[in-house]
C-alpha atoms as a PDB file:
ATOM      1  CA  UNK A   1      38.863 -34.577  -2.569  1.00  0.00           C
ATOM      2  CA  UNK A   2      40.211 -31.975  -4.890  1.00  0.00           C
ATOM      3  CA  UNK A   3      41.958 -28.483  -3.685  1.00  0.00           C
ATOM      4  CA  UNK A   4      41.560 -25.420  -5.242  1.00  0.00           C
ATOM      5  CA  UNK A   5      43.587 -22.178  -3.971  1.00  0.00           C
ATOM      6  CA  UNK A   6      42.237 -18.862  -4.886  1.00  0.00           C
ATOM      7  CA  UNK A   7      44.075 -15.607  -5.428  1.00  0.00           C
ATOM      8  CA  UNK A   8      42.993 -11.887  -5.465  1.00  0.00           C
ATOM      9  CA  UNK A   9      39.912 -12.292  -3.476  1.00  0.00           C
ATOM     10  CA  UNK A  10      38.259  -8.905  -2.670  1.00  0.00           C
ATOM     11  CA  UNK A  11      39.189  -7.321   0.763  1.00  0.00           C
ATOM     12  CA  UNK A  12      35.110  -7.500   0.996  1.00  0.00           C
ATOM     13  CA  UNK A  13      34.722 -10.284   0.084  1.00  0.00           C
ATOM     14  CA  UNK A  14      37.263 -11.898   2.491  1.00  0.00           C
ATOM     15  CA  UNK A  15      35.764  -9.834   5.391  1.00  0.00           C
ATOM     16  CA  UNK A  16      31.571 -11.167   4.773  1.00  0.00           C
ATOM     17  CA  UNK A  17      33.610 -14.778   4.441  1.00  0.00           C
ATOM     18  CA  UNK A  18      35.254 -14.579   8.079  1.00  0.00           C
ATOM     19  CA  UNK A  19      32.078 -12.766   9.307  1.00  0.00           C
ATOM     20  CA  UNK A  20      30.074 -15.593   8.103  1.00  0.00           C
ATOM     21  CA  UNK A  21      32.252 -18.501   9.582  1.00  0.00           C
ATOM     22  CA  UNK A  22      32.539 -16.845  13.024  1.00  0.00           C
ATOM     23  CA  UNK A  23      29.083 -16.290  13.210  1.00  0.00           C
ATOM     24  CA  UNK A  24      28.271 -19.920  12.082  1.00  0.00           C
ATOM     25  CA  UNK A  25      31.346 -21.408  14.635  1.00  0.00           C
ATOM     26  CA  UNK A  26      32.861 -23.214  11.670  1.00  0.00           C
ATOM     27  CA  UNK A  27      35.625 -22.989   9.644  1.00  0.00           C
ATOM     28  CA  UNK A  28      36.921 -20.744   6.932  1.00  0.00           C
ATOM     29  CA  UNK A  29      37.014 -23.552   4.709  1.00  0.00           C
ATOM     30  CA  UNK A  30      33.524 -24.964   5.460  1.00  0.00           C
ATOM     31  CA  UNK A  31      31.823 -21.917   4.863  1.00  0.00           C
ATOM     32  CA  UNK A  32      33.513 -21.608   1.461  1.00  0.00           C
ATOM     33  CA  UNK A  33      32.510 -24.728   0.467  1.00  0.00           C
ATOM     34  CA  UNK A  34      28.698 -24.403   1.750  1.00  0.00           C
ATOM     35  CA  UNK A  35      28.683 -21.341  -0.047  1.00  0.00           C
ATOM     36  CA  UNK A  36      29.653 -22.472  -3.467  1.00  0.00           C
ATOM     37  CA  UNK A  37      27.347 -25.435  -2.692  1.00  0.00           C
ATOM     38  CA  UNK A  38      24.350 -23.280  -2.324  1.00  0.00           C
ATOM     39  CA  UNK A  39      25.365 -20.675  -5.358  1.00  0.00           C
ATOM     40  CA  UNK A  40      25.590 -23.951  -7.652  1.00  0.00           C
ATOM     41  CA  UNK A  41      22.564 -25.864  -6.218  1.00  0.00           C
ATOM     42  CA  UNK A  42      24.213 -28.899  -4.891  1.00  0.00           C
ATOM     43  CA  UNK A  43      23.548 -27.910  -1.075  1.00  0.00           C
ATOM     44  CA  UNK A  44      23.372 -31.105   1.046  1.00  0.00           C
ATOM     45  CA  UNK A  45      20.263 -28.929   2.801  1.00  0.00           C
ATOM     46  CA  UNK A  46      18.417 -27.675   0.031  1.00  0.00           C
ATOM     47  CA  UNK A  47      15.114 -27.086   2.038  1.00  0.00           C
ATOM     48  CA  UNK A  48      17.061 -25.098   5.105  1.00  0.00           C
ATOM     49  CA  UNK A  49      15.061 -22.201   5.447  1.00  0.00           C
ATOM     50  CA  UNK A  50      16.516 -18.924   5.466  1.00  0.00           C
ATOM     51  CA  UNK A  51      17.818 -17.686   8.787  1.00  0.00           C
ATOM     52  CA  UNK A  52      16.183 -13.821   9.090  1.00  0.00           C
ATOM     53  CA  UNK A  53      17.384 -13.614  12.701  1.00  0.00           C
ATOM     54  CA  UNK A  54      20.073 -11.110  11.459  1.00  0.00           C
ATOM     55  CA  UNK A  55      16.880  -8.750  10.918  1.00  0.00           C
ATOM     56  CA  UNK A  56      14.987  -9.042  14.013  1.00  0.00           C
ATOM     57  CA  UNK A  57      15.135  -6.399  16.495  1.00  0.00           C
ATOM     58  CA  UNK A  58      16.999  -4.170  13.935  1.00  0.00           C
ATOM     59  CA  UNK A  59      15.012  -0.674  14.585  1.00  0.00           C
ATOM     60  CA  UNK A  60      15.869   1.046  17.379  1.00  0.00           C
ATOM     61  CA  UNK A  61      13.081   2.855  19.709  1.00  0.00           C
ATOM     62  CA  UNK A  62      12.576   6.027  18.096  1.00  0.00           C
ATOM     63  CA  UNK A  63      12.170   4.148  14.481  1.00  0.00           C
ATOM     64  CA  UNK A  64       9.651   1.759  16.192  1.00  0.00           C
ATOM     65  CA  UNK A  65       7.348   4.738  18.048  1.00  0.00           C
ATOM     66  CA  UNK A  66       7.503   6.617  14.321  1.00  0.00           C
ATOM     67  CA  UNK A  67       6.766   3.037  12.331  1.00  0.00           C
ATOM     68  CA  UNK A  68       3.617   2.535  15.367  1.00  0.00           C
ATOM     69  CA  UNK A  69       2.834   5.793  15.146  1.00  0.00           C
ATOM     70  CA  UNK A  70       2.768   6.402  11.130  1.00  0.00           C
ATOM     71  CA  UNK A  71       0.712   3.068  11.371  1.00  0.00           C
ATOM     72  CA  UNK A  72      -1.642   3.893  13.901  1.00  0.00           C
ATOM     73  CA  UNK A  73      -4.370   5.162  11.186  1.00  0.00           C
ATOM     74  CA  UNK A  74      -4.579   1.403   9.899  1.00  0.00           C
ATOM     75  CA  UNK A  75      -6.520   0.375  13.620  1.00  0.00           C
ATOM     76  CA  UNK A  76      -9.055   2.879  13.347  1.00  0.00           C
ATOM     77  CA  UNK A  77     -12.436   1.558  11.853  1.00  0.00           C
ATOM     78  CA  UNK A  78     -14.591   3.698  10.182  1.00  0.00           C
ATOM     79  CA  UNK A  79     -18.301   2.495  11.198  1.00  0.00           C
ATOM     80  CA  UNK A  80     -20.032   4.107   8.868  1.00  0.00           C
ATOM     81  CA  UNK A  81     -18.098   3.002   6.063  1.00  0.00           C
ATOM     82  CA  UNK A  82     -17.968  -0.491   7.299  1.00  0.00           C
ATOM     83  CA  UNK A  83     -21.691  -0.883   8.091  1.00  0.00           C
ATOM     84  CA  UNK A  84     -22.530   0.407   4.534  1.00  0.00           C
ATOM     85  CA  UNK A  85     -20.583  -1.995   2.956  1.00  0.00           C
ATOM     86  CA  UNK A  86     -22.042  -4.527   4.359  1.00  0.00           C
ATOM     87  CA  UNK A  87     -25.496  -3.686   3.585  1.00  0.00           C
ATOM     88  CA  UNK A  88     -25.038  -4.700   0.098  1.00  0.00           C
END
């Protein structure tokens, strides 16, 4: 296997890179390389599903209550309306 050494790489960059492998348990070098796998489409798992745990549990209470609370119009029925409807 080749190596490849790469210069100048963005203080972002370099941070969402070490953030990745620590959250993965792997190594620097191993993410790099499944990343450029997957941004070239040569992934070894190209049907691994993406991983949207990052996003769960993200709101905290108060956005939650408003979110159920802005939402709470969608549960009501309207009878009449419905029962019309249906009638034709």
């Amino acid at each position: 296997m080749s190596q490849i050494t790469l210069r100048q790489i963005p203080e972002n960059v370099d941070a969402l890179i070490r953030q990745l492998s620590k959250e993965q348990k792997q190594s620097i070098n191993k993410t790099i390389i499944e990343l450029l796998e997957k941004a070239l489409g040569v992934s070894q798992d190209s049907n691994k599903k993406r991983n949207l745990s990052q996003l769960a549990g993200t709101w905290s209470d108060r956005e939650s209550e408003e979110f159920k609370k802005n939402t709470a119009q969608f549960d009501k029925i309207d009878w009449e309306i419905w029962e019309n409807e249906n009638l034709h």
